[in-house]
Protein backbone atom coordinates (compact mmCIF):
# COMPACT_ATOMS: atom_id res chain seq x y z
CA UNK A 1 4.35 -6.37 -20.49
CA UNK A 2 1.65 -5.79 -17.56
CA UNK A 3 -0.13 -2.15 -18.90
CA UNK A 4 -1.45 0.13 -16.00
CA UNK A 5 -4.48 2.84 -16.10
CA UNK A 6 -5.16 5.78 -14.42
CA UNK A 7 -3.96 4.56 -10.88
CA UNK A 8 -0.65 5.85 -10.10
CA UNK A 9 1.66 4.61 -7.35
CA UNK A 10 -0.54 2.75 -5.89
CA UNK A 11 -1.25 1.02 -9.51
CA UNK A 12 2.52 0.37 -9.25
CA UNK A 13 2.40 -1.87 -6.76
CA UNK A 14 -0.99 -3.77 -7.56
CA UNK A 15 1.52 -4.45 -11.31
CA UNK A 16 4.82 -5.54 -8.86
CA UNK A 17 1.63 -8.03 -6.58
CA UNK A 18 0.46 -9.50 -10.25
CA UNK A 19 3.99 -10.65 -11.76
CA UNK A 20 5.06 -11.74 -8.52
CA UNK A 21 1.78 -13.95 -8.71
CA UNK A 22 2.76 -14.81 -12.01
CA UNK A 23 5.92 -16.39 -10.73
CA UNK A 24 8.48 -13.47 -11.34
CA UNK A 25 11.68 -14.37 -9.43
CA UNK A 26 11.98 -11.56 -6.21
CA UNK A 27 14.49 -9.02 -7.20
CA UNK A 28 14.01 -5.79 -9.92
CA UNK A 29 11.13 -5.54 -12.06
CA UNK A 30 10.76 -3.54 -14.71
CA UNK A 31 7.34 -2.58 -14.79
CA UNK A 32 5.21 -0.15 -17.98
CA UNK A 33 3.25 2.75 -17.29
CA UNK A 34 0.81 4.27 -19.30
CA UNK A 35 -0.45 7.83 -18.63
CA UNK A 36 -1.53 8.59 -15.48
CA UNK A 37 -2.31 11.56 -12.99
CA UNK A 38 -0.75 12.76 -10.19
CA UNK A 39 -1.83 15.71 -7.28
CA UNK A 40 0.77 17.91 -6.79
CA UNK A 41 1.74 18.00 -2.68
CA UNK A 42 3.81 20.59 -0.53
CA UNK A 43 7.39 20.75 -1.70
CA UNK A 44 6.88 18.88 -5.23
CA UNK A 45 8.56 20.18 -8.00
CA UNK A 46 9.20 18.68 -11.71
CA UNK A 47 12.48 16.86 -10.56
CA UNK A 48 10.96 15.32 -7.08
CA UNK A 49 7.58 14.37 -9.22
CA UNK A 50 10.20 12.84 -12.31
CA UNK A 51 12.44 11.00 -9.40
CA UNK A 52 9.33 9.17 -8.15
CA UNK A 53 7.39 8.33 -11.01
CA UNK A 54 11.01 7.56 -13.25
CA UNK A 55 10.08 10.41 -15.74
CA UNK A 56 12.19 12.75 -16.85
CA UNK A 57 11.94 16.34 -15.40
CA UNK A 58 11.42 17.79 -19.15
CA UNK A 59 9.21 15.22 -20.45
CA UNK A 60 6.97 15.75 -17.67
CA UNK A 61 6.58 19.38 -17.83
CA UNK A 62 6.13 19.05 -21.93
CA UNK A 63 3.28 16.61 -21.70
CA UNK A 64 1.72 19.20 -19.55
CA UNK A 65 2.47 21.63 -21.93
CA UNK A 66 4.58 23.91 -19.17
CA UNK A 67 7.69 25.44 -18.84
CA UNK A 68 10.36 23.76 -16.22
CA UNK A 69 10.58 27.57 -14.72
CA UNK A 70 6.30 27.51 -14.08
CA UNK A 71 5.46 26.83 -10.28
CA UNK A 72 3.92 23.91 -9.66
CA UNK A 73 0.22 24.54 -7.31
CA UNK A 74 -0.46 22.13 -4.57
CA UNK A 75 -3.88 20.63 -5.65
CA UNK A 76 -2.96 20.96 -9.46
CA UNK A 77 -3.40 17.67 -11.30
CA UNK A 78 -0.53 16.63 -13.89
CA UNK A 79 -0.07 14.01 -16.20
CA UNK A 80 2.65 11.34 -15.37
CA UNK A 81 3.82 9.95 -18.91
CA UNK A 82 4.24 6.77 -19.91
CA UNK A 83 7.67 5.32 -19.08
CA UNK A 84 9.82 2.26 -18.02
CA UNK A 85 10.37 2.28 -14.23
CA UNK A 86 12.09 -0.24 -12.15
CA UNK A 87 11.04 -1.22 -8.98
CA UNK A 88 13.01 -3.44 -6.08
CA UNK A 89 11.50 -6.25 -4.05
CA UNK A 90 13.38 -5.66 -0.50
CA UNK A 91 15.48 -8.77 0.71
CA UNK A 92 16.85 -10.44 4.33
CA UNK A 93 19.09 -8.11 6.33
CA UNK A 94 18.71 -4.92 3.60
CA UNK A 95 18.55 -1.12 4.17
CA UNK A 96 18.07 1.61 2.03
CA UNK A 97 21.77 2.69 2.20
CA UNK A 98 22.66 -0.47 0.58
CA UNK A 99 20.52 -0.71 -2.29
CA UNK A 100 20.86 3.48 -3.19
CA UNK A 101 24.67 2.30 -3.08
CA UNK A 102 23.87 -1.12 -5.17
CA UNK A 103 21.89 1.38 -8.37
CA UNK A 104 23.46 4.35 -8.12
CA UNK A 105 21.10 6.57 -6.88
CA UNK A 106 21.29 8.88 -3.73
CA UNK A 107 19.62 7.82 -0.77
CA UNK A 108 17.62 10.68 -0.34
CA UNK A 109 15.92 10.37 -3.81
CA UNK A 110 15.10 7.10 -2.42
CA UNK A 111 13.46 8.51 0.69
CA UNK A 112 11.35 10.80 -1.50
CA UNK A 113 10.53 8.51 -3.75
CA UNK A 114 9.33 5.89 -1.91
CA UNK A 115 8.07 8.27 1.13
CA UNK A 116 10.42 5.83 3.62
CA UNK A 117 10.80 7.33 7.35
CA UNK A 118 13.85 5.27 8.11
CA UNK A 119 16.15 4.32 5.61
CA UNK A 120 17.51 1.38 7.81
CA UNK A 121 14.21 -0.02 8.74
CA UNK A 122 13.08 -1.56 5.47
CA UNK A 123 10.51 -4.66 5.65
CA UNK A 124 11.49 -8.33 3.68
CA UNK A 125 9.42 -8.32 0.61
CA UNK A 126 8.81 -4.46 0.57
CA UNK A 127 8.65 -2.88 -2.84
CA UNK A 128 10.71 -0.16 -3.95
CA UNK A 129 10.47 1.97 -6.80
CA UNK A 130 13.84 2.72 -8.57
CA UNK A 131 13.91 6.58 -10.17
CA UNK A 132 15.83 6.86 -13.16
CA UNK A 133 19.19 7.82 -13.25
CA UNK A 134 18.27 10.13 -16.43
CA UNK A 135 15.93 11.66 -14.27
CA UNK A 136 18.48 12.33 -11.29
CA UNK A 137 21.29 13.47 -13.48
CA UNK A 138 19.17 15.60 -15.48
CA UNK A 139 17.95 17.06 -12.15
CA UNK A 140 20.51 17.83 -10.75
CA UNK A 141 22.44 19.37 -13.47
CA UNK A 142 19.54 22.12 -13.65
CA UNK A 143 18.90 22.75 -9.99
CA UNK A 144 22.41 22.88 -8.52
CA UNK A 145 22.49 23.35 -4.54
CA UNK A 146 21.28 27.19 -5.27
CA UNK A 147 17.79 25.15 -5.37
CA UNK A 148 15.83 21.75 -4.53
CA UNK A 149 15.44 23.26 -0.65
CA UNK A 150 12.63 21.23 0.69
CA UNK A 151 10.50 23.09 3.69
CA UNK A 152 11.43 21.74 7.05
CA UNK A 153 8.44 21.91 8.81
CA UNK A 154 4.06 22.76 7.92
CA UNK A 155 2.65 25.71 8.84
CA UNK A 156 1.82 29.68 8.88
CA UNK A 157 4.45 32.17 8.16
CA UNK A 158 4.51 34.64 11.35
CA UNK A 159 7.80 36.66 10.05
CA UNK A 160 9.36 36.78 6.67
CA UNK A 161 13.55 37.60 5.91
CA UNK A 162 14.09 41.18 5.94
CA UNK A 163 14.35 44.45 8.15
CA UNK A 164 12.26 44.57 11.65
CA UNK A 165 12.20 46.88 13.60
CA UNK A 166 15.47 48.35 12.53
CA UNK A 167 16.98 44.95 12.81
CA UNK A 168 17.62 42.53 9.46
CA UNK A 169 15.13 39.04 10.24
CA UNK A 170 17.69 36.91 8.70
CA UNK A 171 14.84 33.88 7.96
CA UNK A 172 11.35 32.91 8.24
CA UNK A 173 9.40 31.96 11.20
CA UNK A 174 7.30 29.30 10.70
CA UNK A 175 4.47 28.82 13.54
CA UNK A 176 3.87 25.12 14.69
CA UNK A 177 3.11 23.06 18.20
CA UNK A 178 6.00 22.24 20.46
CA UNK A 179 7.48 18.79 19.94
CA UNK A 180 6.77 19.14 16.45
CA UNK A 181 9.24 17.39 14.44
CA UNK A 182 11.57 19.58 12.01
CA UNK A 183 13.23 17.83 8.71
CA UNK A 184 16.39 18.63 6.87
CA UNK A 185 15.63 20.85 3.97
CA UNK A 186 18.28 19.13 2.14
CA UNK A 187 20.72 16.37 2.45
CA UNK A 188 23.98 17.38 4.59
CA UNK A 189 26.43 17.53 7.06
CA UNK A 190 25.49 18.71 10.64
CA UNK A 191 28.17 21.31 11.49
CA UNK A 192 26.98 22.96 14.49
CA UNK A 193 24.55 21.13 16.93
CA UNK A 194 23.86 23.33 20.02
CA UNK A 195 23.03 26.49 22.37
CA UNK A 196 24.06 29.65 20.24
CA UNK A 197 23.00 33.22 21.69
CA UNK A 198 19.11 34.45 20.49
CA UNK A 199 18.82 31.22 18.47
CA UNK A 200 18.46 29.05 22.14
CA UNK A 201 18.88 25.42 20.92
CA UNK A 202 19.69 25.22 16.98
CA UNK A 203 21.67 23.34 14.77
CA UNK A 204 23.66 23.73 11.24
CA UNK A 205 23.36 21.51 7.95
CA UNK A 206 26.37 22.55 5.58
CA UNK A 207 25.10 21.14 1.77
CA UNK A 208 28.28 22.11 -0.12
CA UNK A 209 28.65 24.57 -2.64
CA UNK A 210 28.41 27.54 0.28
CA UNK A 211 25.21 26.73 1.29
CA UNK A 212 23.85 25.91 4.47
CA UNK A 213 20.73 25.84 6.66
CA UNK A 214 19.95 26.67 10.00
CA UNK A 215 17.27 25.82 12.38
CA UNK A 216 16.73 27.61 15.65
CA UNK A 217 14.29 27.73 19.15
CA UNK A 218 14.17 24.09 18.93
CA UNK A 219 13.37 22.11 22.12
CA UNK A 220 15.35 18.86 21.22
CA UNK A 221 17.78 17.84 18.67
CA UNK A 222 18.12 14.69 17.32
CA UNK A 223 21.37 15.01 15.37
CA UNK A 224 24.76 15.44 16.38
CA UNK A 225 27.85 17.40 14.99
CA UNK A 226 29.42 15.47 12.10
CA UNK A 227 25.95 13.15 11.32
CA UNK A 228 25.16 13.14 7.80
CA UNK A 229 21.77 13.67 7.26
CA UNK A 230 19.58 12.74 4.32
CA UNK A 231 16.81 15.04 2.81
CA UNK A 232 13.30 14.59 5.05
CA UNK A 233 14.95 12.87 7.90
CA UNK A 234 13.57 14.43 11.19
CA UNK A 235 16.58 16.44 13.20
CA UNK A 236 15.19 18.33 15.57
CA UNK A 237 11.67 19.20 17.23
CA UNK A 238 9.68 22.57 17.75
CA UNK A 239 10.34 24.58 20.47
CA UNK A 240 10.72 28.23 21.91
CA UNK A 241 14.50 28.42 23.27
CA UNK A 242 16.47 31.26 23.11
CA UNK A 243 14.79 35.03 21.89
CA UNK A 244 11.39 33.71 21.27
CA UNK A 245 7.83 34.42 21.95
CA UNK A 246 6.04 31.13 21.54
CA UNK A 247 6.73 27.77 19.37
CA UNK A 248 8.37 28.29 15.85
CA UNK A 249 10.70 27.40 13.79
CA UNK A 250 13.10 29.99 12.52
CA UNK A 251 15.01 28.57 9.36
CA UNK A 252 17.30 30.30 7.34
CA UNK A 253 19.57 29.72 4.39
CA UNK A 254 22.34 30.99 3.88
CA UNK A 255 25.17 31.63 0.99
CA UNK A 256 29.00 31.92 1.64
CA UNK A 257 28.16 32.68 4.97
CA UNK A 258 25.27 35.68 4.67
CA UNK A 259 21.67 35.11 5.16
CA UNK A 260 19.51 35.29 1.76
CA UNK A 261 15.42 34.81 1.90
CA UNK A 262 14.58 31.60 2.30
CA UNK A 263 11.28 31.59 -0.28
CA UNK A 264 13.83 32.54 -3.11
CA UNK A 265 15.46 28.75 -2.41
CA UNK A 266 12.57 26.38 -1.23
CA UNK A 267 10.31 24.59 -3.09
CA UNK A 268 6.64 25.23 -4.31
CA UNK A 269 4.58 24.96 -1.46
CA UNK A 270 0.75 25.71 0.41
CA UNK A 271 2.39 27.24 3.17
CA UNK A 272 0.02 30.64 4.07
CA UNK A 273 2.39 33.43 4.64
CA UNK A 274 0.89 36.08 7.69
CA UNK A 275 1.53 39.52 6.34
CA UNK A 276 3.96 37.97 3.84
């Protein structure tokens, strides 16, 4: 078995490249890694870090000698043990949607894994790497929908949740240029797509459990009611419609119907909070 160093996902595919010159039929490799280190980015957390490298939420955070409950820093270097992961070799007429189905594993774990913009436009001969289904499972049975919220958009925090004026701020602001494009937080089901009073031009996501997101003052959306949307995928774009002073992005999540603070849901991140 082909034994990596220190190099990552990128030393992933450099392993796939060397059995395939080796004469390994195209399909699913299994490939070895030995220890290696990874940069935390925006929005990584134990489970997203596990899904990509095939590691296992808890054995990651133990051969850093953390807790799963620290926060991960953006910057902070962590250890990626050694494991078994699988990667795919993309074939004729294939899209993501077929091969999540094909494994077993969700197609926005997929997305994040393999940092893919559009699951249906996959290149012959691409490689994919294959999380773990340990990894997901395990994942998921800690996080639950109450958590795993990814942030929608980069940039400065002009106005946190809470009271305003005398009026409750029922989400964040988030400051960023017009046109600039706006992700789901988390996979789900568009449920409202449209003009709604003070919001101007927003839209819905409704990710089970009672949970839902909503993004508002954009100046285009690119979903429509009943789409189902995958984790990352770009839905709507910046703008300043409705009660709104300049370009933002106000997000909100919300619980059985009532707005809760957003920060107590999404994941680590560098974002700089303004008077936060």
């Amino acid at each position: 078995m082909l034994k990596i160093g220190r190099l990552g996902s990128v030393g992933i595919l450099v392993a796939v490249l060397l059995l395939l010159a080796q004469g390994q039929a195209v399909g699913e490799f299994p490939v070895s890694l030995s220890a290696s280190e990874y940069i935390v980015q925006a929005g990584d957390s134990f489970w997203s870090i596990g899904q990509r490298f095939g590691v296992d939420a808890e054995n990651l955070a133990q051969a850093n000698e953390m807790d799963l409950s620290e926060p991960l820093e953006v910057g902070q270097s962590l250890e990626i043990p050694e494991t078994t992961a699988k990667t795919y070799q993309v074939k004729a007429g294939e899209n993501l949607w077929a091969i999540a189905g094909r494994y077993g594993i969700p197609v926005g774990t997929l997305v994040k894994a393999n940092n893919v913009s559009n699951p249906d436009d996959l290149q012959v001969g691409q490689v994919l790497m294959l999380p773990s289904r340990t990894s997901i499972s395990r994942g998921m049975a800690v996080t639950g929908a109450a958590s795993g919220f990814a942030w929608p958009i980069t940039g400065p925090i002009t106005s946190r949740f809470g009271w305003r004026n005398g009026e409750l701020h029922t989400g964040i602001d988030i400051a960023a240029d017009k046109g600039a494009e706006i992700t789901a937080s988390k996979a789900g089901t568009v449920v409202y797509a449209g003009w709604a009073n003070g919001y101007g031009l927003a839209l819905k996501l409704d990710h089970g459990d009672g949970y839902e997101t909503l993004y508002a003052h954009t100046s285009k959306l690119l979903v429509s009611l009943g789409d189902q949307v995958y984790a990352g995928r770009v839905i709507a774009k910046v703008g300043s419609t409705g009660n709104s002073t300049g370009p933002h992005l106000h997000f909100e999540v919300r619980r059985d119907g009532t707005a809760v603070n957003p920060m107590n849901f999404l994941n680590n991140s560098s974002m700089v909070a303004v008077g936060y």
